[in-house]
Protein backbone atom coordinates (compact mmCIF):
# COMPACT_ATOMS: atom_id res chain seq x y z
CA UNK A 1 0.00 0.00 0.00
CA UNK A 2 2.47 2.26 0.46
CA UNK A 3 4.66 1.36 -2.43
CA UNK A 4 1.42 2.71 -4.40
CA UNK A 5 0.83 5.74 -2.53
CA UNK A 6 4.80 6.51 -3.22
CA UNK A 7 4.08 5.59 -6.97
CA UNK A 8 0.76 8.34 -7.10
CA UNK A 9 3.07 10.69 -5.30
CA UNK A 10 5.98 10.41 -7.78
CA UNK A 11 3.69 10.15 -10.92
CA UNK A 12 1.86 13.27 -9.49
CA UNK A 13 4.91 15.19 -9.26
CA UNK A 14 6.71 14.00 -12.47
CA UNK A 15 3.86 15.51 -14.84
CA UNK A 16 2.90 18.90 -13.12
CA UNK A 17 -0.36 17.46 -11.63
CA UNK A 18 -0.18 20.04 -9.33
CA UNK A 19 -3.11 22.91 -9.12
CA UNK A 20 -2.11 26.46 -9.25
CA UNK A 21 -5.06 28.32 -8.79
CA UNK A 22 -5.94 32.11 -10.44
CA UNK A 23 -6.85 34.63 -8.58
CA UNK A 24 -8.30 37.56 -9.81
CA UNK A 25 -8.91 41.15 -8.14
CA UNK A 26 -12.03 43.14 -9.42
CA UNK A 27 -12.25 46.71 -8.39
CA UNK A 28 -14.63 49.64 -9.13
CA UNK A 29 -14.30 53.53 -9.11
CA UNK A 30 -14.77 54.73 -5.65
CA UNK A 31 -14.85 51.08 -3.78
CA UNK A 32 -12.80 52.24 -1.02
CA UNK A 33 -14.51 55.95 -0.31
CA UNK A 34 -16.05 56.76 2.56
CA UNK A 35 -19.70 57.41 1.57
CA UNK A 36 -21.23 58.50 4.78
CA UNK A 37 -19.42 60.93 7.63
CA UNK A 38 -19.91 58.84 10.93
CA UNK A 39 -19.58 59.76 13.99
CA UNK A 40 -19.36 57.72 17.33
CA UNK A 41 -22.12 55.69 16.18
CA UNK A 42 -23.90 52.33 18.57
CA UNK A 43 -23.54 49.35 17.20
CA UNK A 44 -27.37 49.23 17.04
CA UNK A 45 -27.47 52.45 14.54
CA UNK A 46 -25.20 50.36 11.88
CA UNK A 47 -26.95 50.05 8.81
CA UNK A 48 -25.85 47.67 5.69
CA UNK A 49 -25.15 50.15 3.58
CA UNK A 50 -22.60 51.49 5.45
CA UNK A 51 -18.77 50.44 3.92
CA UNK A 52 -15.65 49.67 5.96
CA UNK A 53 -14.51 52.38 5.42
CA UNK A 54 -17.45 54.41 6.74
CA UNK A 55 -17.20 52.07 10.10
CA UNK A 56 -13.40 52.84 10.56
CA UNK A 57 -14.01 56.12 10.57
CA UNK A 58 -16.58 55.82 13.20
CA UNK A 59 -14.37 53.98 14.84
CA UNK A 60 -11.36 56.43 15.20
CA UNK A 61 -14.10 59.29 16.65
CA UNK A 62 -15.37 57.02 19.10
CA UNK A 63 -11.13 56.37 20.00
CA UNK A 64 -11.35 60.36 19.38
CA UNK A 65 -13.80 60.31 22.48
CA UNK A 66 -12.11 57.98 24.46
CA UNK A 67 -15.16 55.63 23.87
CA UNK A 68 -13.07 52.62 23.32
CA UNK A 69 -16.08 50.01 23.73
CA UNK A 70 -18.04 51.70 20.61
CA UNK A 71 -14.47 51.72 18.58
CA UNK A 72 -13.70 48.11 19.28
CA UNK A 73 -17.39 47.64 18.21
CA UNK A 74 -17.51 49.57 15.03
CA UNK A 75 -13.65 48.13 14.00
CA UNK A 76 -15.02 44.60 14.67
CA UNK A 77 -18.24 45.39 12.29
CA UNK A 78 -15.86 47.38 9.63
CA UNK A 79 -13.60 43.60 9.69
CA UNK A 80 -17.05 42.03 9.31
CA UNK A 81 -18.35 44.21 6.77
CA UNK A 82 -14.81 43.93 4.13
CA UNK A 83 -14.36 40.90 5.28
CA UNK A 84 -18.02 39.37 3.81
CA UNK A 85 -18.75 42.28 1.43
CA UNK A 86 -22.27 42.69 3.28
């Protein structure tokens, strides 16, 4: 069994059998603008249509107002947000 795991291996190798996979980056005019001025907003007042980068800046006026539990909240939600492009 192992002899033919060693052969698959080797045979794999020997004719470039390995994946290399293609990545492609889309972007659009404007995808990283800030569309709405936030302030030190809850994390109940988010809406969707709110961008990262909208949230980060929320984010560093809350750290502006030494209201560090709305920043960490808004960062987390801006990660969230770029992270599943909701």
């Amino acid at each position: 069994m192992k002899l033919r795991i060693w052969g698959l291996t080797a045979l794999m190798l020997a004719t470039g059998a390995q994946a290399q996979p293609e990545f492609k980056n889309y972007t659009a005019p404007g995808n990283l603008e800030s569309t709405v001025k936030l302030g030190c907003i809850a994390q109940s007042e988010i809406k969707t249509s709110y961008n990262p980068v909208d949230l980060y800046i929320g984010a560093r006026a809350c750290m502006d107002a030494d209201n560090y539990e709305r920043a960490v909240e808004l960062f987390q939600m801006a990660n969230i947000f770029g992270r599943y492009d909701m």
